[in-house]
Protein backbone atom coordinates (compact mmCIF):
# COMPACT_ATOMS: atom_id res chain seq x y z
CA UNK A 1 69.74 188.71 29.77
CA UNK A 2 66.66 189.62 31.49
CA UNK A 3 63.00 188.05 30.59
CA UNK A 4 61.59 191.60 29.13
CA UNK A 5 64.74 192.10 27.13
CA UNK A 6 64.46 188.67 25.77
CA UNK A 7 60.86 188.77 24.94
CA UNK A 8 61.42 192.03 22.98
CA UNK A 9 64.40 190.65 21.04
CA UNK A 10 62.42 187.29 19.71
CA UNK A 11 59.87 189.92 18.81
CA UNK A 12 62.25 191.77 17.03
CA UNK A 13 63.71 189.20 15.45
CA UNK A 14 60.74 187.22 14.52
CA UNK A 15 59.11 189.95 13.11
CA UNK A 16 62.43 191.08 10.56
CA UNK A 17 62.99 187.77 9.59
CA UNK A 18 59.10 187.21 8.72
CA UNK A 19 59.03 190.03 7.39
CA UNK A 20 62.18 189.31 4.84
CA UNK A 21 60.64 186.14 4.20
CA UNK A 22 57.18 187.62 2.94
CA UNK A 23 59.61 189.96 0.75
CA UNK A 24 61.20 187.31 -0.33
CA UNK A 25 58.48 185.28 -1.20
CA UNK A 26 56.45 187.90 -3.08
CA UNK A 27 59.20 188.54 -5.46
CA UNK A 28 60.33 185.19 -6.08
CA UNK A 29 56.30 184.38 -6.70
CA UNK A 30 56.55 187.50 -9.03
CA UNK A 31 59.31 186.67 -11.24
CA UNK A 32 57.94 183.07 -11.44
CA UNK A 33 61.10 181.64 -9.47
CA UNK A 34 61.45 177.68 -9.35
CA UNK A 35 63.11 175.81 -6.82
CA UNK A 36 63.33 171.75 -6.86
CA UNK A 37 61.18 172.12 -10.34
CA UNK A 38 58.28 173.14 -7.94
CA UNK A 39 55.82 175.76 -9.51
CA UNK A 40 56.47 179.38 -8.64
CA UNK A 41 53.38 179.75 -6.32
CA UNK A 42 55.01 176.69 -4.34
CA UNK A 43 58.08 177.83 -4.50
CA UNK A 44 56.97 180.42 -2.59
CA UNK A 45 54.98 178.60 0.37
CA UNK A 46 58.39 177.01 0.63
CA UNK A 47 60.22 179.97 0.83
CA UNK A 48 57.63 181.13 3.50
CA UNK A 49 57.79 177.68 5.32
CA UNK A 50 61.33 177.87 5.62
CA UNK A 51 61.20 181.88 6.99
CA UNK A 52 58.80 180.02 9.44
CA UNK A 53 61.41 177.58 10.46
CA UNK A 54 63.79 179.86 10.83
CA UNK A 55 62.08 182.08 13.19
CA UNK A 56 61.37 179.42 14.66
CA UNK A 57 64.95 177.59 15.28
CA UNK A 58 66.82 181.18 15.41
CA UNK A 59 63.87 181.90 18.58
CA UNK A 60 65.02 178.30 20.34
CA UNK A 61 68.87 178.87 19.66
CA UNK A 62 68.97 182.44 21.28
CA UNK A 63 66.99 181.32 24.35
CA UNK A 64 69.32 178.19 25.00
CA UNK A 65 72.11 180.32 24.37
CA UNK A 66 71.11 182.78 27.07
CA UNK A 67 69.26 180.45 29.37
CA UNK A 68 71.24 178.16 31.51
CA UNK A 69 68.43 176.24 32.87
CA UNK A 70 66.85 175.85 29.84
CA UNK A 71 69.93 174.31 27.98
CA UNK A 72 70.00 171.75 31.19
CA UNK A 73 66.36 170.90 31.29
CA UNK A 74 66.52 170.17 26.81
CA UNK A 75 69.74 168.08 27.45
CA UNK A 76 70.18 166.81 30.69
CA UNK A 77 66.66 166.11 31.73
CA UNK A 78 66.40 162.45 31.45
CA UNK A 79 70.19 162.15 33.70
CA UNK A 80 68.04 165.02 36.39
CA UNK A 81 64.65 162.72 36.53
CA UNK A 82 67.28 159.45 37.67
CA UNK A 83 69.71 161.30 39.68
CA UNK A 84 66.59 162.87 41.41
CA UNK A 85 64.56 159.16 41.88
CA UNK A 86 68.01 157.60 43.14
CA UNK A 87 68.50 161.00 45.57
CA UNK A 88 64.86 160.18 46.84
CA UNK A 89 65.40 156.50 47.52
CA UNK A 90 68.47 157.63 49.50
CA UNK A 91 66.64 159.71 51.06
CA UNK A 92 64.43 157.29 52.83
CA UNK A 93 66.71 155.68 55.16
CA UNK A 94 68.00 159.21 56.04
CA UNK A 95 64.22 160.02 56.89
CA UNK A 96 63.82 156.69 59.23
CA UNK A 97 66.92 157.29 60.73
CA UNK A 98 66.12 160.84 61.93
CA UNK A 99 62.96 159.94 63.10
CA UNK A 100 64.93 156.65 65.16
CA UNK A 101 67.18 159.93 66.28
CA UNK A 102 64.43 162.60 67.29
CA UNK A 103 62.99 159.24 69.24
CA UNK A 104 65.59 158.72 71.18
CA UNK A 105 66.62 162.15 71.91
CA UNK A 106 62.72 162.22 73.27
CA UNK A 107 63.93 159.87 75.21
CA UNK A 108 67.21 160.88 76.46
CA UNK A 109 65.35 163.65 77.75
CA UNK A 110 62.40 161.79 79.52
CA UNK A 111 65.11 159.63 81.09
CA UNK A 112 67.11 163.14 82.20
CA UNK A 113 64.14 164.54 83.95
CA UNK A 114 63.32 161.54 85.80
CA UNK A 115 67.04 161.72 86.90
CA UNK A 116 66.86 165.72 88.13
CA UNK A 117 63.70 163.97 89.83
CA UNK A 118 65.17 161.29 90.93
CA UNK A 119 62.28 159.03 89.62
CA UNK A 120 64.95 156.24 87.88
CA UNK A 121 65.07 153.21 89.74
CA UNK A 122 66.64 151.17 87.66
CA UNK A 123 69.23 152.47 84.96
CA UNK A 124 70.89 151.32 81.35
CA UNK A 125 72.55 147.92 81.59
CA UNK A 126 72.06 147.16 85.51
CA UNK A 127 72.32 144.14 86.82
CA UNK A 128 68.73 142.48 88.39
CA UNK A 129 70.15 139.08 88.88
CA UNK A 130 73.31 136.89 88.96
CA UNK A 131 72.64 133.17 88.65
CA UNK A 132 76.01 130.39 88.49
CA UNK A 133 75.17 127.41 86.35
CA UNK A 134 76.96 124.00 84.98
CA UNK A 135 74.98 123.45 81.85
CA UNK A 136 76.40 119.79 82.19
CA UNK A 137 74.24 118.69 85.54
CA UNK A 138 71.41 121.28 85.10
CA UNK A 139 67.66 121.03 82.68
CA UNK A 140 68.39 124.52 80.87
CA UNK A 141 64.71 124.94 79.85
CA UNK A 142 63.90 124.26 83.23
CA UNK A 143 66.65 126.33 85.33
CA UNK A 144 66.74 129.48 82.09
CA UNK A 145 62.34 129.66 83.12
CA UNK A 146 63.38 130.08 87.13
CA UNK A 147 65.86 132.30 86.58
CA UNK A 148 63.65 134.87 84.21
CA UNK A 149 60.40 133.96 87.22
CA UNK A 150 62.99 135.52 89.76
CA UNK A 151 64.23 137.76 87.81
CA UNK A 152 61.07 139.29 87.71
CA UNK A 153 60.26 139.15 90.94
CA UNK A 154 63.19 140.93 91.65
CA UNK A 155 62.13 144.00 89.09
CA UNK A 156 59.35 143.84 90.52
CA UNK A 157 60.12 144.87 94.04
CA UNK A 158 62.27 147.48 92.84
CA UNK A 159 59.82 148.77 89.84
CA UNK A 160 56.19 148.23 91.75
CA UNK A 161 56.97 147.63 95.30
CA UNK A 162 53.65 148.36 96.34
CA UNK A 163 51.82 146.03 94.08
CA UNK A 164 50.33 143.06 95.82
CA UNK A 165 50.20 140.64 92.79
CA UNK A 166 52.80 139.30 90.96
CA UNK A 167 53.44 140.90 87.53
CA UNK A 168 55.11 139.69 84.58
CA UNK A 169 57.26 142.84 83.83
CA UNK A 170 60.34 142.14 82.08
CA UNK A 171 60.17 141.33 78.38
CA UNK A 172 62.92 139.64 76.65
CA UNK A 173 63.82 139.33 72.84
CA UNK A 174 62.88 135.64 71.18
CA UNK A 175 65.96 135.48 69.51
CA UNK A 176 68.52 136.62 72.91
CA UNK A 177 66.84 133.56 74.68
CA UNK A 178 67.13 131.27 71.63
CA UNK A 179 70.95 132.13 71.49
CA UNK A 180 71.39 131.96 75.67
CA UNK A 181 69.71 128.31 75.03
CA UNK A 182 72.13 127.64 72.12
CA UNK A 183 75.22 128.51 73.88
CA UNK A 184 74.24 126.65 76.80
CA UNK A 185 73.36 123.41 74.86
CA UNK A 186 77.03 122.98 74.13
CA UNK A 187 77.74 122.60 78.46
CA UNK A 188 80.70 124.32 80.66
CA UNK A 189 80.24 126.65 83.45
CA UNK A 190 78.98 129.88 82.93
CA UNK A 191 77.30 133.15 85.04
CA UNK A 192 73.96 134.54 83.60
CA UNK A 193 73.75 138.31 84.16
CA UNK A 194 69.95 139.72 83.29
CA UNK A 195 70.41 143.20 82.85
CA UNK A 196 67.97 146.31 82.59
CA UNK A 197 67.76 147.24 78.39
CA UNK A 198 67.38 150.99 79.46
CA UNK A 199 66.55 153.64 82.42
CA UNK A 200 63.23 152.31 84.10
CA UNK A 201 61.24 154.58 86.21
CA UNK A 202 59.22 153.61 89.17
CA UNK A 203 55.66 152.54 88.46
CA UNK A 204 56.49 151.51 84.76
CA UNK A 205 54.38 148.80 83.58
CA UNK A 206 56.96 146.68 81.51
CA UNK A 207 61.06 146.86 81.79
CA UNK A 208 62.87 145.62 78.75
CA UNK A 209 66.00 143.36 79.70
CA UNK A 210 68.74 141.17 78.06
CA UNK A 211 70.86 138.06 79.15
CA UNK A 212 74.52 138.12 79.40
CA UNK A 213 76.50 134.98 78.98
CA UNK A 214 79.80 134.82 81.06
CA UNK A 215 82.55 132.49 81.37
CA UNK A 216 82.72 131.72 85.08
CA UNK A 217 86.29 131.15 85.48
CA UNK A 218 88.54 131.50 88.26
CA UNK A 219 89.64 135.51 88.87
CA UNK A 220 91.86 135.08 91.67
CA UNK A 221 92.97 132.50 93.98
CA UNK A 222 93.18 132.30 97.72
CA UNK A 223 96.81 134.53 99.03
CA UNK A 224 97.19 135.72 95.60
CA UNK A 225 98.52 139.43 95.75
CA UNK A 226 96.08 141.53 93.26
CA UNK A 227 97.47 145.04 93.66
CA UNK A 228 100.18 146.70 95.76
CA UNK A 229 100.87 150.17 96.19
CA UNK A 230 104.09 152.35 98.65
CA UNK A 231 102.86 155.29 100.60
CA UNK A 232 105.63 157.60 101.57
CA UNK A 233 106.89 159.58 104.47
CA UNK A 234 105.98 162.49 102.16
CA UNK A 235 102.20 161.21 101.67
CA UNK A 236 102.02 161.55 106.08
CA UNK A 237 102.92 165.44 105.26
CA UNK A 238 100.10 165.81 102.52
CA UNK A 239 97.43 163.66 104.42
CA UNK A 240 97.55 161.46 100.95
CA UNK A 241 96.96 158.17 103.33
CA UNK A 242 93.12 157.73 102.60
CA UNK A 243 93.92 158.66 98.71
CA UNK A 244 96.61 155.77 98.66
CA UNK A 245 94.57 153.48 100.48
CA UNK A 246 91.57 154.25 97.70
CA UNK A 247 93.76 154.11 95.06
CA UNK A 248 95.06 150.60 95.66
CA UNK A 249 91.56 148.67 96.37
CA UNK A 250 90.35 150.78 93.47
CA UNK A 251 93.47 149.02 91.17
CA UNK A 252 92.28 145.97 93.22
CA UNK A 253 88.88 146.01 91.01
CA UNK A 254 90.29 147.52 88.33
CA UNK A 255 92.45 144.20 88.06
CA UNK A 256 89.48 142.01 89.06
CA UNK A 257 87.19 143.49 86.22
CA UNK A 258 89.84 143.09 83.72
CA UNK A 259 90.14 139.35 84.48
CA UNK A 260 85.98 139.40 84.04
CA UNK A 261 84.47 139.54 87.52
CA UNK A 262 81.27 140.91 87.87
CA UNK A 263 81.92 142.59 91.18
CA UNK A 264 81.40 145.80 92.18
CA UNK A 265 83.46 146.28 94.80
CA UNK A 266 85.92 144.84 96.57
CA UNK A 267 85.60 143.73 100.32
CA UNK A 268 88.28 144.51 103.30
CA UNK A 269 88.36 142.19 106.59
CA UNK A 270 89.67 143.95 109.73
CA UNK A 271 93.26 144.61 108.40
CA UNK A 272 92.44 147.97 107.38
CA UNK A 273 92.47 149.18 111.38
CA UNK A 274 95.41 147.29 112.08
CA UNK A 275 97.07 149.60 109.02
CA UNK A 276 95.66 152.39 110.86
CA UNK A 277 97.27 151.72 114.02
CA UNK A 278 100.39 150.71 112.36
CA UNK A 279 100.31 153.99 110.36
CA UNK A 280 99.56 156.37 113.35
CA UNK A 281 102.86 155.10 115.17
CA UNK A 282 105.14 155.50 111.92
CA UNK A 283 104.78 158.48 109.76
CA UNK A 284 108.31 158.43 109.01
CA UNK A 285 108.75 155.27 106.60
CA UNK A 286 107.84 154.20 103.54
CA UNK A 287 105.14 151.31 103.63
CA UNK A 288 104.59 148.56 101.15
CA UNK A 289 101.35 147.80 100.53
CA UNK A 290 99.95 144.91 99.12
CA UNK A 291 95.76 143.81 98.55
CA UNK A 292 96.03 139.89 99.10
CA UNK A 293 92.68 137.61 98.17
CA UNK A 294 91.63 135.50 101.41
CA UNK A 295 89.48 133.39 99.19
CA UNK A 296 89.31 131.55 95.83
CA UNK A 297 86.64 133.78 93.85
CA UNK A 298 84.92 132.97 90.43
CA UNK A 299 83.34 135.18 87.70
CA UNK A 300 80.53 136.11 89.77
CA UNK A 301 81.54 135.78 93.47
CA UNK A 302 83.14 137.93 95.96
CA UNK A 303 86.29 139.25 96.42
CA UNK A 304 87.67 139.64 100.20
CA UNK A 305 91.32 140.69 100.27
CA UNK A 306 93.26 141.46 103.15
CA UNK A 307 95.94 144.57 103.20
CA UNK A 308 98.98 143.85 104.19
CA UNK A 309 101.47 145.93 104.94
CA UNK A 310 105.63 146.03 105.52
CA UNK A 311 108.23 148.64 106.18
CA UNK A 312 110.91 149.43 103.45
CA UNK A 313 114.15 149.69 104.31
CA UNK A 314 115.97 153.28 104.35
């Protein structure tokens, strides 16, 4: 029902069933009617306060009948007020984490600009500096504060390399250095990888970084075969040689990195033009290949392998 039609119908109404109670309360004060024992002229005001309360409960019962929104805001209004406080509180987290969102998005797009512009010189989770260390022959405090002073000095020359003084650019978090020490406290042998916290560009005042605490463990020993691979008389037709020889020094690091080296590539002695020879006088045999470590190589060091290489029989 429509506001105008409703107004006119509580007028309506209001008005017939005043009006019946005046009627009604004009003969009953006539012919000296008693209710209760009350006098006929009270008798009367009650008859006319009840007509009142009628019109009154008759004018609230039609409108919550026809009004949806009223029936919910009589009954339900207390549950709305607490659903609506507990849908605000939620609310706030939502709010900081959009603005934490819209932040980084900023961000993402700074950092994507100085990309196209090729401003970035150092990127997200780069390495600055490697440093080895037995935390059972070594002062921690002493060796953790020379490896942050050359970290920096490293940053530096990358981030500033025109600045004259030395700067104290990198800024670590209290509690990464506090657990570095802790872990470090307990002894063993272990590789300490400082790494960039984020995209830096060049001239940037400060450049936010972060330990990383590795096991420095043996990777591969010296004549150990990492990764072999067979090119075929069919890969001489296709010209697939260069593709086979990347594929197998790229399953070299793949293996290596799996183990936990740090590497990021793999180093070849001479062998590979001695393969080349070999390959350019037979095209029409299958060769074994196989990348074999010339050294013993830890977490952090390098890894030199030499390809070897042997016919298969027919």
């Amino acid at each position: 029902m429509s506001g105008w039609l409703l107004i006119i119908f509580l007028l309506l109404l209001g008005g017939l069933i005043s009006t019946f109670g005046d009627l009604l309360g004009t003969k009953i004060g006539k012919a000296r009617f008693s209710i209760f024992k009350l006098r006929p002229k009270r008798t009367a005001i009650l008859i006319t306060i009840i007509t009142g309360s009628l019109i009154s409960a008759s004018s609230l019962s039609l409108m919550i009948l026809v009004n949806r929104q009223l029936r919910v805001g009589l009954f339900r209004l207390g549950d709305l007020q607490r659903k609506l406080q507990e849908s605000r509180q939620e609310l706030i987290p939502l709010k900081e984490e959009r603005a934490e969102l819209e932040n980084e998005i900023q961000r993402l797009e700074r950092d994507f600009l100085a990309l196209r512009s090729g401003q970035v010189v150092l990127r997200s989770g780069q390495s600055l500096m490697i440093y080895e260390i037995n935390a059972d022959k070594e002062n921690l405090d002493l060796v953790i504060e020379n490896i942050i002073r050359n970290a920096n000095l490293i940053t530096q020359n990358i981030v500033q390399p025109n600045s004259e003084e030395q700067i104290d650019l990198l800024r670590f978090r209290k509690d990464h250095i506090d657990e570095l020490k802790k872990t470090l406290s307990e002894g063993g042998d272990w590789v300490i990888n400082i790494k960039s916290g984020g995209n830096v560009l060049k001239g940037e005042s400060y450049v936010y970084a972060f330990p990383e605490l590795t096991e420095n463990k043996v990777i591969v020993t010296k004549g150990e075969t990492i990764s072999k691979i067979i090119i075929s008389s069919d890969d001489f037709i296709n010209k697939e040689i260069n593709n086979k020889i990347s594929l197998l020094l790229g399953s070299t690091l793949a293996e290596a990195k799996s183990r936990g080296s740090l590497v990021d590539e793999i180093i070849v002695n001479d062998s590979l033009r001695e393969l080349q020879e070999f390959l350019n006088k037979n095209q029409d045999q299958d060769i074994y290949l196989e990348a074999v470590s010339l050294r013993r190589s830890k977490t952090a060091q390098k890894i030199v392998v030499e390809i070897t290489f042997t016919q298969i029989d027919p």
